[in-house]
N, C-alpha and C. Protein backbone atom coordinates (compact mmCIF):
# COMPACT_ATOMS: atom_id res chain seq x y z
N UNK A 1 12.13 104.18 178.94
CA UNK A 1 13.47 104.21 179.52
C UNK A 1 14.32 103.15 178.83
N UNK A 2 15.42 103.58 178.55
CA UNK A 2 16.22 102.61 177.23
C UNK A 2 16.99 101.62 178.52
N UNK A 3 16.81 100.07 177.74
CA UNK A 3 18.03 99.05 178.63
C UNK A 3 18.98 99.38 177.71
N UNK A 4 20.15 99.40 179.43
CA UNK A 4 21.64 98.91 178.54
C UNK A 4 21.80 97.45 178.77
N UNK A 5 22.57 97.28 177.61
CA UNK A 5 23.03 96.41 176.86
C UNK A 5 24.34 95.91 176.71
N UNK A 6 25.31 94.73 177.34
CA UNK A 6 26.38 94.70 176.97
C UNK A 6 26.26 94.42 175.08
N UNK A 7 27.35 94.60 174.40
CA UNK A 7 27.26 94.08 173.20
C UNK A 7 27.71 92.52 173.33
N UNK A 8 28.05 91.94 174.30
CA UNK A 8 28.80 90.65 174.52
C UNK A 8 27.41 89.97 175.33
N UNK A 9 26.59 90.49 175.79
CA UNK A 9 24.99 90.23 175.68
C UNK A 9 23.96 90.56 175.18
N UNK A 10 24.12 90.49 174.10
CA UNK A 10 22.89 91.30 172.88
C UNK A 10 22.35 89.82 172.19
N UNK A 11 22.94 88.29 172.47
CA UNK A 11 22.30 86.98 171.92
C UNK A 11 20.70 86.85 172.85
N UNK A 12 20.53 87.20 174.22
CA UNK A 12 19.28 86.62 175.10
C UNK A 12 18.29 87.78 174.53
N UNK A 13 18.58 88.93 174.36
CA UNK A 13 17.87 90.11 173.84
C UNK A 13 17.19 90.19 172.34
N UNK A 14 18.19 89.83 171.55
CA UNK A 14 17.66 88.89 170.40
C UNK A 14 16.39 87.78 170.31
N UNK A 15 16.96 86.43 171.34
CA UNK A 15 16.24 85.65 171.06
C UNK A 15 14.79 85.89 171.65
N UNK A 16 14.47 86.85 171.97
CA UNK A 16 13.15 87.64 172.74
C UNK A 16 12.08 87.93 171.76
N UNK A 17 12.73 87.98 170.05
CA UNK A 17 11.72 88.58 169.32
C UNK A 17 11.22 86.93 168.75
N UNK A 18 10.24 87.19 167.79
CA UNK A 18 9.65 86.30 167.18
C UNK A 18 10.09 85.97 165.77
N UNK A 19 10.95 85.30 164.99
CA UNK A 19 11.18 85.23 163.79
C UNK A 19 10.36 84.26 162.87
N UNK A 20 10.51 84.39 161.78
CA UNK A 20 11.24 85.83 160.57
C UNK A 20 10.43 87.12 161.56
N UNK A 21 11.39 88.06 161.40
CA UNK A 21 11.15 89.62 161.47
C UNK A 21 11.72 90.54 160.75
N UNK A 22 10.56 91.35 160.34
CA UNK A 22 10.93 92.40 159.28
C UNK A 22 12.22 93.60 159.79
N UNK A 23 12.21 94.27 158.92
CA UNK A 23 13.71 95.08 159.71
C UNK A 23 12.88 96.06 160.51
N UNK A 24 11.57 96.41 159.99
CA UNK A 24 10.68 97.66 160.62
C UNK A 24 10.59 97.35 162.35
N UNK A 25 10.14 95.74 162.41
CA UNK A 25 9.26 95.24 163.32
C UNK A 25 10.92 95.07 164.68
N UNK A 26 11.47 94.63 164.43
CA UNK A 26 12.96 94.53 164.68
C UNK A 26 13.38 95.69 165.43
N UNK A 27 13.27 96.73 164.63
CA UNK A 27 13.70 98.25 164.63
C UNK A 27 13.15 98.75 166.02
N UNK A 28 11.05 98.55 165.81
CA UNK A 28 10.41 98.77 166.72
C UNK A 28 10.76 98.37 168.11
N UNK A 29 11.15 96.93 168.12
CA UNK A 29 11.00 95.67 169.04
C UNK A 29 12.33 96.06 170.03
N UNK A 30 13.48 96.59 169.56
CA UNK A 30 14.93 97.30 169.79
C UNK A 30 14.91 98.57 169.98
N UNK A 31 13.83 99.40 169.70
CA UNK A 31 14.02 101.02 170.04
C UNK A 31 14.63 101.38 171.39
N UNK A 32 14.18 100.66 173.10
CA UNK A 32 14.47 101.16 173.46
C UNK A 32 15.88 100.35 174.51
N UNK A 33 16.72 99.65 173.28
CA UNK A 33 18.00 99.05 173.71
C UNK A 33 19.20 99.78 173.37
N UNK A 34 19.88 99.94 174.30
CA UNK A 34 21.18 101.45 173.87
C UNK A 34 22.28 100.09 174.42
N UNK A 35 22.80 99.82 173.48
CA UNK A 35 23.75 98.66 173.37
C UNK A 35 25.44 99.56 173.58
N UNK A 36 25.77 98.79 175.42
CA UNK A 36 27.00 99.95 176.03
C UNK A 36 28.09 99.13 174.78
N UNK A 37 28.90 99.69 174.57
CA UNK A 37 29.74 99.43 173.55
C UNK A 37 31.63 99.85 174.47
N UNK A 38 32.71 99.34 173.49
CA UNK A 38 33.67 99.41 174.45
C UNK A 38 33.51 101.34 174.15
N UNK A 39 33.60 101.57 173.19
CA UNK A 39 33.42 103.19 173.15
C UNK A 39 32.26 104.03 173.11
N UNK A 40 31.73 103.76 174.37
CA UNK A 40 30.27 104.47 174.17
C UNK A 40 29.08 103.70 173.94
N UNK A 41 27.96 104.06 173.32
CA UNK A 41 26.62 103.23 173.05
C UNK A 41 26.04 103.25 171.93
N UNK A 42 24.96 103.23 171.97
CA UNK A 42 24.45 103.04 170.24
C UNK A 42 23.32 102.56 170.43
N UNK A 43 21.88 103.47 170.00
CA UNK A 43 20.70 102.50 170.30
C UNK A 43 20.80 101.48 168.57
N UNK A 44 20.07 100.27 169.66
CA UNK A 44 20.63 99.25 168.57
C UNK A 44 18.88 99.34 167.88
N UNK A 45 17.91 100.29 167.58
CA UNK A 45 16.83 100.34 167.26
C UNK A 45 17.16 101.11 166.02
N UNK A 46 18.12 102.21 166.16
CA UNK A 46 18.67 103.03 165.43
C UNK A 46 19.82 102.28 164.51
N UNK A 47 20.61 101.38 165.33
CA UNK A 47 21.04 100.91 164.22
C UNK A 47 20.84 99.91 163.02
N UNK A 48 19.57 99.09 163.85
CA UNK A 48 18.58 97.99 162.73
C UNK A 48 18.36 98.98 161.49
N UNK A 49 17.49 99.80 161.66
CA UNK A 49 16.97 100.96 161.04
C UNK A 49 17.83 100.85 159.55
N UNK A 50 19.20 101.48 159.92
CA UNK A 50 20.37 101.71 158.47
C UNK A 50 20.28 100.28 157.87
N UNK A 51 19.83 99.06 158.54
CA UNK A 51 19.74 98.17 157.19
C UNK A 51 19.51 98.29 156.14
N UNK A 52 20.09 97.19 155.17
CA UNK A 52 18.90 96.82 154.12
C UNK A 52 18.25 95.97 153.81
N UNK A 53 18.47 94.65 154.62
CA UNK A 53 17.73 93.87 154.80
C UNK A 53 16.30 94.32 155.08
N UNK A 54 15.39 93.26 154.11
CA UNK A 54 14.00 93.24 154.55
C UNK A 54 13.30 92.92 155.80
N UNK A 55 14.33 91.83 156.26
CA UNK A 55 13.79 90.86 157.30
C UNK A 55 14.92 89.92 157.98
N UNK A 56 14.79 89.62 159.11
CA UNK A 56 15.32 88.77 159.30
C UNK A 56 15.50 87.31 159.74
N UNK A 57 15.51 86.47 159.61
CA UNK A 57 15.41 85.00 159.61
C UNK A 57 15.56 84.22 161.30
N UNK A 58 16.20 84.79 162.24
CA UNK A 58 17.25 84.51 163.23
C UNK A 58 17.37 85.18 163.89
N UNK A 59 17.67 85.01 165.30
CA UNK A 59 18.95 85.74 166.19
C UNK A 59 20.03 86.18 165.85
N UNK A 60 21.18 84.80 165.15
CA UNK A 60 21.95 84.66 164.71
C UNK A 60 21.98 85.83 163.37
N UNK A 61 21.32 86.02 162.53
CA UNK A 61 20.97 86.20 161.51
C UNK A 61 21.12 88.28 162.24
N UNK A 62 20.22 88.86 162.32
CA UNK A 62 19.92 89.94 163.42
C UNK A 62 21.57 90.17 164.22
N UNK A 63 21.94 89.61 164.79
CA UNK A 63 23.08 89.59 165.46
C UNK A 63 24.40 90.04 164.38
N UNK A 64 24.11 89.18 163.14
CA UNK A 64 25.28 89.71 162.21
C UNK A 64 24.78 90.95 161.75
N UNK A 65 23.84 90.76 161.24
CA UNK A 65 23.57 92.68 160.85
C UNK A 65 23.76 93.94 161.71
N UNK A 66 23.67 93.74 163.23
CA UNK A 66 24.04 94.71 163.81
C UNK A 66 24.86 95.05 164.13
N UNK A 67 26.13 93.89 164.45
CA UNK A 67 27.72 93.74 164.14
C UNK A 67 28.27 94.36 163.25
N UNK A 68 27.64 94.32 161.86
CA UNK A 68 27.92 95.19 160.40
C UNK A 68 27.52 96.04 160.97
N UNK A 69 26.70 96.76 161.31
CA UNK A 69 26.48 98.27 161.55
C UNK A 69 27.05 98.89 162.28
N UNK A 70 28.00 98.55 163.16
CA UNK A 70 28.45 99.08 164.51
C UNK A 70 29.46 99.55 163.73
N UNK A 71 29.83 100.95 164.09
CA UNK A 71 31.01 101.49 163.71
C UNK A 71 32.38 100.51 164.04
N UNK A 72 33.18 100.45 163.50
CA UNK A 72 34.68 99.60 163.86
C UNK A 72 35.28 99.73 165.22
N UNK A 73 35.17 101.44 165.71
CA UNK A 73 35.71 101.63 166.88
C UNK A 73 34.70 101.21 168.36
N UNK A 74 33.75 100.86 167.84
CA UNK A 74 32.72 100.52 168.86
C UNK A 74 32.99 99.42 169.59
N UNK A 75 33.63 98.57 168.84
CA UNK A 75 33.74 96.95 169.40
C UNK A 75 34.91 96.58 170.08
N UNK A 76 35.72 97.79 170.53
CA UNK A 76 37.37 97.61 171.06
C UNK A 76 38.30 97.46 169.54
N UNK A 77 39.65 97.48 170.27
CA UNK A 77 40.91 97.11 169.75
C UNK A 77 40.63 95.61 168.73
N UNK A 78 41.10 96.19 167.48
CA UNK A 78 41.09 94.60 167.24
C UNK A 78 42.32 93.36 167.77
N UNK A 79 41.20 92.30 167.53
CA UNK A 79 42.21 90.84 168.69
C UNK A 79 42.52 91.28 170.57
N UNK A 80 41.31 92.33 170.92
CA UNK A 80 41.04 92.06 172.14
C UNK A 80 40.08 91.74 172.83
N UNK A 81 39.66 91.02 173.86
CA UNK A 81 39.16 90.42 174.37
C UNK A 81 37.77 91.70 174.94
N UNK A 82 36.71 91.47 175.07
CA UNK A 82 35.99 92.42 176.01
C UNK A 82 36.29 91.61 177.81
N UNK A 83 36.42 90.57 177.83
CA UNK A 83 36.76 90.22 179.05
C UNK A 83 35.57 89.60 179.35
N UNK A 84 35.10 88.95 180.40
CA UNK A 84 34.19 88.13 181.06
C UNK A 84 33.82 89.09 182.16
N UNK A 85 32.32 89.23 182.56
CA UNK A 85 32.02 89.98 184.03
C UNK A 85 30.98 90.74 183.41
């Protein structure tokens, strides 16, 4: 059963894995996170996956790559806020 996911809480979900992690292990570790987005969702297992990174170093690190992957319209309006709550 997939967790949702705010994308404005996807840092505690992250720091859950064990690093360095490969993009495979990552991929696995995220399969069943469907990250709610302002337009919709996105399993974020599926979107590790389209990397090309080998691995990743970080949370931080993981966190920017899936940011790059998110379609543009996923993340709201640009210069708006998702809001607090």
């Amino acid at each position: 059963m997939p967790r949702d996911v705010k994308l404005s809480r996807l840092e505690p979900v992250l720091e859950e894995l064990d690093y360095p992690i490969s993009t495979a292990d990552a991929e696995r570790e995220c399969g069943d996170v469907r990250l709610v987005l302002a337009d919709g969702t996105e399993n974020m297992g599926e979107l590790i996956a389209q990397s090309n990174a080998d691995a990743f170093d970080s949370p931080d690190d993981l966190a920017s790559e899936v940011m790059n992957l998110l379609p543009q319209h996923a993340v709201g309006e640009p210069y708006q806020s998702e809001g607090e709550g």
